[in-house]
Protein backbone atom coordinates (compact mmCIF):
# COMPACT_ATOMS: atom_id res chain seq x y z
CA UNK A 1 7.97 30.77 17.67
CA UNK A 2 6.35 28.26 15.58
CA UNK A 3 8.65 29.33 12.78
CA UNK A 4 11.30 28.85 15.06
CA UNK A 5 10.43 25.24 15.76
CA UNK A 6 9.87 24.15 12.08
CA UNK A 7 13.07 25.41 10.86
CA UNK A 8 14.97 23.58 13.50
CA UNK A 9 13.57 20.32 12.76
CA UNK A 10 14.33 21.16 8.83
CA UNK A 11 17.78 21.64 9.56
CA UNK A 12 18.24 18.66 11.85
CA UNK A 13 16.89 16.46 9.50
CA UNK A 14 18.70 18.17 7.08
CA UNK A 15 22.13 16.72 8.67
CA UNK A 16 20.29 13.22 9.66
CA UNK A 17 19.86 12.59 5.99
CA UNK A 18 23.42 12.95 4.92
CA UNK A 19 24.47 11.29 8.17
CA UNK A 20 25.07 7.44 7.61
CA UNK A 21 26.66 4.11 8.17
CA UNK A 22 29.96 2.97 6.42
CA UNK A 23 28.56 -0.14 4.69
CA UNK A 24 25.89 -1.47 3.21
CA UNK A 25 23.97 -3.47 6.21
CA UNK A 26 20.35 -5.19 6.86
CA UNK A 27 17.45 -3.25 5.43
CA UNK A 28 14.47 -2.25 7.30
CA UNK A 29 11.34 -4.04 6.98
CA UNK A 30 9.82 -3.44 3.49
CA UNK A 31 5.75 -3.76 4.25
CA UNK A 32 3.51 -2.41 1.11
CA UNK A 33 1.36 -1.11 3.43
CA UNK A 34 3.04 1.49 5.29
CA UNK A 35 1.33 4.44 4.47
CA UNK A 36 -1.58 3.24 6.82
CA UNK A 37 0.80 2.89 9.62
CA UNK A 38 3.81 5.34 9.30
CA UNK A 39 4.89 4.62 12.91
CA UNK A 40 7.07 1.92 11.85
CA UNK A 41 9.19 4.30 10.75
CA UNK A 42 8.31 7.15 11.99
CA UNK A 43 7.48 7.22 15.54
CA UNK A 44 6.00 11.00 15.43
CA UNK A 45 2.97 9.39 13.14
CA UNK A 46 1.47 8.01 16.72
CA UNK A 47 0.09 11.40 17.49
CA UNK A 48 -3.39 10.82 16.13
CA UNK A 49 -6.00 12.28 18.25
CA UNK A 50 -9.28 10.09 19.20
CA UNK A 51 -9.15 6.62 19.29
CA UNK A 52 -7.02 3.97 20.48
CA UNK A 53 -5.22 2.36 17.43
CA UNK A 54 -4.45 -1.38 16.76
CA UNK A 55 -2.92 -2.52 13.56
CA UNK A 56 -0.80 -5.77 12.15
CA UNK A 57 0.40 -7.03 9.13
CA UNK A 58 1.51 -10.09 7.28
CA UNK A 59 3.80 -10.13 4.88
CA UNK A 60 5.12 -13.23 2.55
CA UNK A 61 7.96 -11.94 0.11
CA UNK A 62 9.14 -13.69 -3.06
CA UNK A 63 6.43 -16.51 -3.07
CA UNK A 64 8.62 -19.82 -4.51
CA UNK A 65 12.10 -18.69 -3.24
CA UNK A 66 13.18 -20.97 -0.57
CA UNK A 67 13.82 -19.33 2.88
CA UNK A 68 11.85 -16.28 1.36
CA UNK A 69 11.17 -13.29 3.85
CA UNK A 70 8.13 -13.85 6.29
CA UNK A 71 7.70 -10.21 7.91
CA UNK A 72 4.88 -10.21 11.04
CA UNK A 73 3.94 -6.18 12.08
CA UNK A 74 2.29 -5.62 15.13
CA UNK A 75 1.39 -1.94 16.91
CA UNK A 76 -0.91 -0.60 19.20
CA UNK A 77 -1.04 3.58 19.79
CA UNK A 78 -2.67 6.17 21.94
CA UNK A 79 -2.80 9.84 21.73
CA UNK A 80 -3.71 11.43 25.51
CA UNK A 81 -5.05 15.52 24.75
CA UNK A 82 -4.09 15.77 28.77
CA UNK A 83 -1.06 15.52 28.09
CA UNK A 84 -0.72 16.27 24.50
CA UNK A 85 0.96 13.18 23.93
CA UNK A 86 0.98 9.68 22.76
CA UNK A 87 2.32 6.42 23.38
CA UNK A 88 3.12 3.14 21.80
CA UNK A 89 3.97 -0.39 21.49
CA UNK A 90 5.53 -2.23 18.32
CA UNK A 91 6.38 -5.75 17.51
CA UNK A 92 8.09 -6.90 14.23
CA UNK A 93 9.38 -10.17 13.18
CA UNK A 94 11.44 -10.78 10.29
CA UNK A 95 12.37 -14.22 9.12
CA UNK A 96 14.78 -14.94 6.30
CA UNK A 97 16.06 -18.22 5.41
CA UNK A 98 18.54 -19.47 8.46
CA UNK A 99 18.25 -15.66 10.13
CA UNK A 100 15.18 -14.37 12.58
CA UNK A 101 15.01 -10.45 13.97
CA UNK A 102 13.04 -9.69 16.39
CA UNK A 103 12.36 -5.54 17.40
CA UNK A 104 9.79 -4.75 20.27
CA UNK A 105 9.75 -1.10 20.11
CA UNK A 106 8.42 1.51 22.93
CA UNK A 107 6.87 5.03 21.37
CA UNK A 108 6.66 7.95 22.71
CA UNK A 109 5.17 11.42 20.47
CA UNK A 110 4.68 14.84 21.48
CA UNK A 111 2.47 17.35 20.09
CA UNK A 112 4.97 20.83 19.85
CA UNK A 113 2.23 22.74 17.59
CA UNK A 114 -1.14 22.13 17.49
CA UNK A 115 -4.06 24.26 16.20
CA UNK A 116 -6.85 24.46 13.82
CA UNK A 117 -4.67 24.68 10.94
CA UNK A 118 -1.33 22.69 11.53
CA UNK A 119 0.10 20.45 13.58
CA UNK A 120 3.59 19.09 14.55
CA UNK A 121 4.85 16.32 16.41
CA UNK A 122 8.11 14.54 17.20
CA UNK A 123 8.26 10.89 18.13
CA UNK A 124 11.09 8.61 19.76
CA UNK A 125 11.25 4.87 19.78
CA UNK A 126 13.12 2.77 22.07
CA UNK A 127 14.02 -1.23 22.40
CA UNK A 128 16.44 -3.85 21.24
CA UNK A 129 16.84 -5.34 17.84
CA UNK A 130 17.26 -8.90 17.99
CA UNK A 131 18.97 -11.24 15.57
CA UNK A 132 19.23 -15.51 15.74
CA UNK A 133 21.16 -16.90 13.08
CA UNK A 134 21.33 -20.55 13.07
CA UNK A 135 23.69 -22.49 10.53
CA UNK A 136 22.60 -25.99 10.89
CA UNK A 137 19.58 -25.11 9.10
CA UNK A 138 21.47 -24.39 6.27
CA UNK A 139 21.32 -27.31 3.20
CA UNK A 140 23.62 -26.50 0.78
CA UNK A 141 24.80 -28.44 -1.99
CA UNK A 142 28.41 -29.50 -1.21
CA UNK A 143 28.18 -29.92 2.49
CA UNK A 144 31.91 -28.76 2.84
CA UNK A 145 31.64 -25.46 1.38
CA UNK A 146 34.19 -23.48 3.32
CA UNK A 147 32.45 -19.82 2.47
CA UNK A 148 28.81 -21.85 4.44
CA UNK A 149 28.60 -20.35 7.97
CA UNK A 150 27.32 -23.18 10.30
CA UNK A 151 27.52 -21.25 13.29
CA UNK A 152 24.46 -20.46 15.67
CA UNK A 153 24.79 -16.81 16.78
CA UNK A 154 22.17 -14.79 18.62
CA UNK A 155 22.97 -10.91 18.97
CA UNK A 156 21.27 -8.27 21.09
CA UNK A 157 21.57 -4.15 20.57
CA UNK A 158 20.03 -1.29 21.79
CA UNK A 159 17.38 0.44 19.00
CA UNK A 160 15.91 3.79 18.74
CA UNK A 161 14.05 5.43 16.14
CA UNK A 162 13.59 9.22 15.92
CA UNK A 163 10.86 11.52 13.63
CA UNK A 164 8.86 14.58 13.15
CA UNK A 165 5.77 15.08 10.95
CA UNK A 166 3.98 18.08 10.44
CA UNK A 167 -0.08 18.07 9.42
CA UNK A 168 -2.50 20.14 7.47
CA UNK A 169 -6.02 20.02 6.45
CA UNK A 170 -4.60 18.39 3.32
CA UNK A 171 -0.85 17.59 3.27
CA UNK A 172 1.18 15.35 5.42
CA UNK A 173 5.02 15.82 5.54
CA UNK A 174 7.58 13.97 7.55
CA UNK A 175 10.72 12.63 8.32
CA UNK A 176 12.78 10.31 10.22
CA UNK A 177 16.05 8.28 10.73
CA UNK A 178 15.54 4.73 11.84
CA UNK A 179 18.63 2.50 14.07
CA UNK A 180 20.35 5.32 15.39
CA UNK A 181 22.84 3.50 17.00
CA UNK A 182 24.22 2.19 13.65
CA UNK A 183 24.67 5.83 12.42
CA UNK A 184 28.56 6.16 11.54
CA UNK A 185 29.20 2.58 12.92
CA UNK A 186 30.66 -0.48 11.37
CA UNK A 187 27.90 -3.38 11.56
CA UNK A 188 28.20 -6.29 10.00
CA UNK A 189 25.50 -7.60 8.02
CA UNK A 190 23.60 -9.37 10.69
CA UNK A 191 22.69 -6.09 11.71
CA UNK A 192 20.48 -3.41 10.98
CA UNK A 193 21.83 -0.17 9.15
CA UNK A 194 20.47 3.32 10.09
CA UNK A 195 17.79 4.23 7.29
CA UNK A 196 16.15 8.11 6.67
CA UNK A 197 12.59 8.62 5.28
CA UNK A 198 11.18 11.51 3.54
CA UNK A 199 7.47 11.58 2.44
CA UNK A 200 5.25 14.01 1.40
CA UNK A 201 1.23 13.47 0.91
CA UNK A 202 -1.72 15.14 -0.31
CA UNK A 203 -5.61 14.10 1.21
CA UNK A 204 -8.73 15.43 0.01
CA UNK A 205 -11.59 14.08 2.16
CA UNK A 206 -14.56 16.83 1.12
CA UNK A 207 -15.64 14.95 -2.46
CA UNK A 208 -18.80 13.34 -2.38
CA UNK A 209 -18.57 10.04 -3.50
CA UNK A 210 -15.19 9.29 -2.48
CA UNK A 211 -12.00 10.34 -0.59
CA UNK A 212 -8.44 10.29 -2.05
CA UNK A 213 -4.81 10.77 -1.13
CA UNK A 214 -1.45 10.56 -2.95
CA UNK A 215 2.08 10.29 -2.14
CA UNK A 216 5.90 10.31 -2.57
CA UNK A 217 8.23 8.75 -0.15
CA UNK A 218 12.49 8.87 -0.11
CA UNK A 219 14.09 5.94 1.68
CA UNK A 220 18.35 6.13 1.75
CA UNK A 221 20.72 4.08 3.36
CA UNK A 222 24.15 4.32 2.70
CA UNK A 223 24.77 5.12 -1.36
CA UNK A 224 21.04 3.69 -1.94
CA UNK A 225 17.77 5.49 -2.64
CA UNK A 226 14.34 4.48 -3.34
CA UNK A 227 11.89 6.34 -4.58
CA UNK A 228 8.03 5.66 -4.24
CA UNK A 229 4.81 7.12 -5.12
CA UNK A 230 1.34 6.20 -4.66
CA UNK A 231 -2.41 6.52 -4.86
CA UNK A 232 -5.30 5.75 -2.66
CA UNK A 233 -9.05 6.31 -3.24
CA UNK A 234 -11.76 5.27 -0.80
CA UNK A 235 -15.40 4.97 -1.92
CA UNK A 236 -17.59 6.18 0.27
CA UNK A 237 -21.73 6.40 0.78
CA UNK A 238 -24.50 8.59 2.20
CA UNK A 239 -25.74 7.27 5.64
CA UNK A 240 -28.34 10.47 6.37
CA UNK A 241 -26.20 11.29 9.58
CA UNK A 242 -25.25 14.60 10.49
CA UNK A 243 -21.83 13.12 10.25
CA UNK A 244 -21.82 12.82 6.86
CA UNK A 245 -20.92 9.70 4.51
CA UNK A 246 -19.02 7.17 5.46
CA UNK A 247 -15.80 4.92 3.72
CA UNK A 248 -16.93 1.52 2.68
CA UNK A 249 -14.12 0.17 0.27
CA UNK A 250 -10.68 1.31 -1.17
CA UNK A 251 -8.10 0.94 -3.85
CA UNK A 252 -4.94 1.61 -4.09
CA UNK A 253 -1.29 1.18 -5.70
CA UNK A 254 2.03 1.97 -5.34
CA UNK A 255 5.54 1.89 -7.39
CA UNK A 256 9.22 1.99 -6.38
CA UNK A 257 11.85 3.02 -8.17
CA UNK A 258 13.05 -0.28 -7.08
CA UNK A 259 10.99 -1.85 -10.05
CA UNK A 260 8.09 -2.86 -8.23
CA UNK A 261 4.20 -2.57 -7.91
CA UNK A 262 1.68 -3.19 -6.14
CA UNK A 263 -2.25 -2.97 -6.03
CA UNK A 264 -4.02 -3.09 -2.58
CA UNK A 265 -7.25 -3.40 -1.29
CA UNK A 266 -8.89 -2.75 1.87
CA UNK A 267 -12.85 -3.10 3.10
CA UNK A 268 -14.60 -1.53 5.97
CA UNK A 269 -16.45 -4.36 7.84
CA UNK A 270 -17.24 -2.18 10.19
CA UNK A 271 -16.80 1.59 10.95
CA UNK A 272 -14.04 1.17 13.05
CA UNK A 273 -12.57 -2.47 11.81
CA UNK A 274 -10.58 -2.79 8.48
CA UNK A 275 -9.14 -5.83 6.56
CA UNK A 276 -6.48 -4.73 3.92
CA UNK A 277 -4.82 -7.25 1.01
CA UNK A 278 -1.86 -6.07 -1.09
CA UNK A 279 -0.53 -7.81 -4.01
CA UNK A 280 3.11 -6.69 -4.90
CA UNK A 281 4.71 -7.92 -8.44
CA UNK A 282 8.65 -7.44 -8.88
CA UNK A 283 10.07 -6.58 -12.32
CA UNK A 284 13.45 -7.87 -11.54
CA UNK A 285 15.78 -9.83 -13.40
CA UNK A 286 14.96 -13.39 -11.87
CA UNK A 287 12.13 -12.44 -9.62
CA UNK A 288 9.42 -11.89 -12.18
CA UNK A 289 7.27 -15.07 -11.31
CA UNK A 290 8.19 -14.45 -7.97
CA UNK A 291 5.04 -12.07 -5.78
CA UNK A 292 5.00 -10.99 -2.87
CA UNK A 293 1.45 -10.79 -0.96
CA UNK A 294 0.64 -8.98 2.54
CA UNK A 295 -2.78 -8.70 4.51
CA UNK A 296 -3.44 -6.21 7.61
CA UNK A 297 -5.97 -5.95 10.11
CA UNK A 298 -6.71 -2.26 11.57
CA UNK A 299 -8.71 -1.64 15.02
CA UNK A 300 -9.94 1.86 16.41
CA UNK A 301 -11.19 2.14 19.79
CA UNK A 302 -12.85 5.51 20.52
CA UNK A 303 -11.73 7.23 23.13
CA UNK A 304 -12.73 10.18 25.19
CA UNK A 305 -9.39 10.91 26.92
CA UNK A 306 -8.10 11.07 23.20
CA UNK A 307 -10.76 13.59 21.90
CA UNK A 308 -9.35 17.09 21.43
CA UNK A 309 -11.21 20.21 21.25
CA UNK A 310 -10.71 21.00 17.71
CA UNK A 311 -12.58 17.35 16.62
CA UNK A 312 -14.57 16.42 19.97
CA UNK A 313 -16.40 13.10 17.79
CA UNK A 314 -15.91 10.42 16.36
CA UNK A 315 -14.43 10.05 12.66
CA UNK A 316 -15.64 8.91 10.24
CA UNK A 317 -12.83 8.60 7.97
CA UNK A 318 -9.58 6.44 8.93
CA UNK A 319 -6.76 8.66 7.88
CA UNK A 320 -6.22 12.18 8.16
């Protein structure tokens, strides 16, 4: 049966990821950071069991560009092991010169296998992309440019996000098809296009002195496809517990076949409270000098109505 349920998923996102809009549109948010917090793309990455889950980011894009992206994540997340499910709350604002989105997001993931060795879960998101566009801001150069929109325009439409990912003691797979109401639809470019992910990671928490993962992520939209891979390590020390040692600092970096890397770093201030900083440097024609820089704050609340029987404690290490 469990067979059963992985190959339909393969297949359906099989067809998702050939399934697309007829023009190029607006991209999704583009945060350095979002291996730590899948769910903004993949709603099925809420399902983590134990704790109650706060995160946000802030990200400044092309530092010395005027009307550069300013990008604002915010998400909260809960699994419940009474119901074997979870359920979440996103917020992201993206400002870009004369042109504001706004996308409050509802989550909802369900646990369809679960055991000691493998898990997998399917998430849905639900809410309304938002977009303001206001002309008058505009300054251009000769004021009577006829191809300068001066219009203000604010437009409203439905949004819903769909995903699976499947777990192991050491790998993390998923995938998932973002703005499904663009899929095969004309948008103009004040909207969002319908994106797929693809990602694939490896974790090894049972070394000593440190813990480790690595990764490769596919994004497409329309005829476009980045690839990106990256490395994490967390350094880690002794505390004499029964639990074991616990993560204190990490490094980490990432690059995209988009001609871009980045180098991040996070610190443990507490057990359960993380501050992250990424620094992101673009080897584009004409945006060399131009960095990007994004810093996230992560929250875990333990809770027992989250506990399942396979874990029962606390963690002591963030991602699994």
């Amino acid at each position: 049966m469990a067979r059963i349920k992985l190959k339909v998923v393969v297949l359906f996102f099989v067809g998702m990821f050939f399934l697309g809009n007829s023009i190029i549109a607006q991209t999704d948010i583009s945060l350095i950071t979002h291996s730590f917090t899948r769910a903004s793309y993949n709603p099925a990455a809420i399902a983590r069991p134990n704790y109650l889950y706060l995160f946000s980011s802030a990200r400044s894009q092309w530092n010395g560009v005027s009307g550069s992206p300013v990008v604002i994540n915010v998400q909260a997340s809960q699994f419940f092991q009474s119901m074997n499910s979870a359920f979440g709350f996103s917020l992201v604002s993206d400002k870009i010169g004369v042109s504001q989105v706004i996308n409050p997001m509802f989550t909802y993931a369900f646990k369809i296998e679960s055991n000691r060795e493998w898990s997998l879960s399917m998430g849905l998101s639900a809410g309304f992309f938002s977009r303001d566009f206001n002309g008058t801001k505009f300054e251009p150069v000769e004021i009577n440019d006829p191809s300068i929109n001066y219009d203000v325009e604010r437009i409203l439409r439905p949004d819903a996000n769909v995903g699976f990912e499947v777990q192991t003691s050491h790998f993390i797979f998923g995938a998932s098809s973002t703005h499904l109401f663009a899929i095969m639809k004309p948008e103009n470019l004040f909207l969002a296009s319908n994106h797929r992910y693809a990602y694939a990671m490896y974790k090894q928490n049972n070394i000593e002195l440190f813990n480790y993962n690595v990764g490769m992520q596919m994004v497409n939209r329309n005829n476009l496809t980045v690839l990106e891979g990256s490395a994490n390590i967390r350094f880690k020390h002794a505390t004499g517990l029964s639990s074991g040692a616990r993560e204190i600092f990490d490094l980490g970096m990432t690059y995209r076949s988009s001609k871009q890397m980045t180098f991040m770093l996070g610190i443990n201030l507490f057990n359960d409270f993380r501050v992250g900083y990424a620094y992101n440097q673009s080897f584009n024609t004409g945006y060399t000098t131009n960095t990007t820089h994004e810093i996230m704050l992560e929250l875990r609340i333990f809770s027992h109505s989250s506990s399942t029987g396979e874990l029962g404690q606390k963690d002591e290490f963030w991602y699994h």
